[in-house]
Protein backbone atom coordinates (compact mmCIF):
# COMPACT_ATOMS: atom_id res chain seq x y z
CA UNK A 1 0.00 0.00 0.00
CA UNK A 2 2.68 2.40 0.77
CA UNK A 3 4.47 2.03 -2.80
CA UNK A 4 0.74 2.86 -4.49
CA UNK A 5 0.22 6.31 -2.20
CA UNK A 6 3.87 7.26 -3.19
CA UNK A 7 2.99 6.37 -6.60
CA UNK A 8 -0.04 8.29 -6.66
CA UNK A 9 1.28 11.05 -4.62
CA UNK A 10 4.26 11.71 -6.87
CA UNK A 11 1.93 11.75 -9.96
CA UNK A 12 -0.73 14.21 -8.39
CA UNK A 13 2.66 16.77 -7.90
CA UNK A 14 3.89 15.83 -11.11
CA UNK A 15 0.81 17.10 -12.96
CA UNK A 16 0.40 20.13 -10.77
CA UNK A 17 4.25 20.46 -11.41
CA UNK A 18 3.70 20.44 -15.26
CA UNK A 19 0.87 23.07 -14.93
CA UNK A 20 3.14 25.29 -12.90
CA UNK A 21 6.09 25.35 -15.03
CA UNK A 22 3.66 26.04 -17.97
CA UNK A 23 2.36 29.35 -16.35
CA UNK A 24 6.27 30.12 -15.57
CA UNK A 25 7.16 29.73 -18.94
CA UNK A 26 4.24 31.87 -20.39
CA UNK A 27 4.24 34.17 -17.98
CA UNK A 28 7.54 34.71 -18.17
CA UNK A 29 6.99 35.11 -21.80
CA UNK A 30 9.83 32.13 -22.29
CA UNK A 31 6.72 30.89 -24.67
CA UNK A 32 4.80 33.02 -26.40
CA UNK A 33 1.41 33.55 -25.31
CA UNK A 34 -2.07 34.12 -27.67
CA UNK A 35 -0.14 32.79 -30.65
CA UNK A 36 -4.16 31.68 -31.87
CA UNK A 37 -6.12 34.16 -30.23
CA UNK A 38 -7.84 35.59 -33.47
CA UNK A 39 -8.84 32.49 -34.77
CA UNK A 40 -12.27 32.84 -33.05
CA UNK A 41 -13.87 29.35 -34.82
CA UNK A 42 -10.99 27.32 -33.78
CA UNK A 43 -11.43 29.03 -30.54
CA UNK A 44 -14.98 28.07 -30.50
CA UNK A 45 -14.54 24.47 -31.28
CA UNK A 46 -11.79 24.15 -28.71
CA UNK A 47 -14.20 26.44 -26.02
CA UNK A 48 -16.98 23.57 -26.66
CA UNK A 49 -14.85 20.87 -26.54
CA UNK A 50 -13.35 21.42 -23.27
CA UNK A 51 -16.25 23.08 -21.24
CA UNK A 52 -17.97 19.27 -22.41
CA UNK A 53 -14.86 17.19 -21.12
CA UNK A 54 -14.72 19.58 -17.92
CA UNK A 55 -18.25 19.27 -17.07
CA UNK A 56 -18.36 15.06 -17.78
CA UNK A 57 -14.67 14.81 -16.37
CA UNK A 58 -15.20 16.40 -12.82
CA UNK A 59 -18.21 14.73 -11.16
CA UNK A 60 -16.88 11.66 -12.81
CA UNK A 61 -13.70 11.54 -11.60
CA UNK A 62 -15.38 12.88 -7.91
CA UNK A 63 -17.46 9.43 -7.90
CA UNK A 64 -15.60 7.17 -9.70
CA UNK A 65 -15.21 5.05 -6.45
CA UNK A 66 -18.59 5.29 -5.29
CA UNK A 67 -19.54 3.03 -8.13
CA UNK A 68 -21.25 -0.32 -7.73
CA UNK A 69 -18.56 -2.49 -10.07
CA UNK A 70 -15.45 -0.08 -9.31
CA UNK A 71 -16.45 -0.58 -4.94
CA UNK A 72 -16.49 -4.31 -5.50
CA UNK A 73 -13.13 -4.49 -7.69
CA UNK A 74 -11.42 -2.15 -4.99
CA UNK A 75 -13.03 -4.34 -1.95
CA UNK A 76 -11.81 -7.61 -3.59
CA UNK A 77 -8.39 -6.47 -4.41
CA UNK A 78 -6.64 -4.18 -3.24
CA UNK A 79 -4.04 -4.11 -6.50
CA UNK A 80 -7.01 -2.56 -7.88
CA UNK A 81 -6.68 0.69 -6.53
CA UNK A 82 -3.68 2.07 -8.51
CA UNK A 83 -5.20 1.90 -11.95
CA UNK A 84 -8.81 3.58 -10.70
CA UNK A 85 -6.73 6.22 -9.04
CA UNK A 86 -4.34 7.22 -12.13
CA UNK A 87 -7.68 7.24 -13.92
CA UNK A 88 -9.45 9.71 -11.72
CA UNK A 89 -6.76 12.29 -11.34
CA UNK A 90 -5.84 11.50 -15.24
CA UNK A 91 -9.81 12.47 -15.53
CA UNK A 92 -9.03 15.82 -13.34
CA UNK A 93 -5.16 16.76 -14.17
CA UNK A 94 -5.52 16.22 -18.04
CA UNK A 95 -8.15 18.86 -18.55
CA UNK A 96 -6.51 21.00 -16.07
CA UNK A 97 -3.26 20.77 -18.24
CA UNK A 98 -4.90 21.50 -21.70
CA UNK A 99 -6.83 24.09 -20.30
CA UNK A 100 -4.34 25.93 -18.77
CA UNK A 101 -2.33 25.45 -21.97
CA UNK A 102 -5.31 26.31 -23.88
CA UNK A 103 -5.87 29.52 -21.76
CA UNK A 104 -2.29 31.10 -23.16
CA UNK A 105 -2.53 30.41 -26.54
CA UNK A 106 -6.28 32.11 -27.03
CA UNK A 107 -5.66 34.14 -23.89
CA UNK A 108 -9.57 33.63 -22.94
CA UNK A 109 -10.67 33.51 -19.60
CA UNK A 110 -12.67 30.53 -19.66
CA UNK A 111 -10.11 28.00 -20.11
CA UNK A 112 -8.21 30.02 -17.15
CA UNK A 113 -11.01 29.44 -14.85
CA UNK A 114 -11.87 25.61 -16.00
CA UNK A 115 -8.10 24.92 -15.31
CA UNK A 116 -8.72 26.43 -11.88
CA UNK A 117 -11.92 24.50 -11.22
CA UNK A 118 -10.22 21.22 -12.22
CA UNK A 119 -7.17 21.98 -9.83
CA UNK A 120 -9.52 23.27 -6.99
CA UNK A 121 -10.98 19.77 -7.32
CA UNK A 122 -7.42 17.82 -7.29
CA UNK A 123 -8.12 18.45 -4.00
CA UNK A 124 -10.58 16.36 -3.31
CA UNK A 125 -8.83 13.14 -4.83
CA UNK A 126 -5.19 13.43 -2.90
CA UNK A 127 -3.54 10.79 -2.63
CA UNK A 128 -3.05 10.25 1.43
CA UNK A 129 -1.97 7.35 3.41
CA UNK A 130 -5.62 6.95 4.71
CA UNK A 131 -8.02 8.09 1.89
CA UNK A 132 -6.06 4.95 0.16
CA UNK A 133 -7.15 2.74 3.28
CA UNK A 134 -10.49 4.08 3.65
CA UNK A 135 -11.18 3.40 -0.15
CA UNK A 136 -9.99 -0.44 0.00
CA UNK A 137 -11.85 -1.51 2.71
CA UNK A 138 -15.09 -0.53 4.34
């Protein structure tokens, strides 16, 4: 059990890591930022796109473990655990990463505050020593 939480634990920083030194980089104009921002259908497509993965991404990754066949895999084995937990915070830390990278190159706001929304709810899914317990056994 402890070699899944550092697992998990590393990966949750990594991708928080990765969306850190992106805003460094942009904002230190290292990268240059709105290299697409006229393109306003592109822009629209990608606006649609993510506001739908956002929307289906969050509450599912929030309940992913509350579900009927992902409870009884994760009471039965406990090996189960790693891949449902990459999958939820893939579910939250992917669309926090494109938006945020999405964000500088249209420079529109609501990628910036989808990126923040998904990272607001990382919270919620950390990795800790007991949450890990708690969700293999009942």
């Amino acid at each position: 059990m402890k070699r899944t939480v550092r697992i998990l634990q590393a990966i949750f920083c990594t991708s928080i890591a990765i969306g850190a030194v992106m805003v460094a980089l942009f904002e230190t104009n290292v990268l240059l930022e709105g290299d697409l921002s006229g393109n306003d259908v592109v822009e629209y497509y990608w606006t649609l796109a993510m506001e739908l993965t956002t929307i289906v991404a969050i509450p599912l990754a929030l309940r992913l473990f509350r579900f009927g066949g992902v409870r009884r895999r994760l009471l039965a084995d406990n090996a189960s655990l790693l891949p449902f937990a990459l999958l939820r915070m893939g579910l939250l830390a992917l669309p926090m990463l494109a938006n945020c990278l999405l964000y500088y190159l249209f420079m529109s706001t609501t990628f910036g505050y989808m990126g923040i929304i998904c990272l607001l709810c990382m919270t919620f899914v950390y990795p800790s020593a007991n949450r890990c317990e708690e969700e293999v056994n009942e």
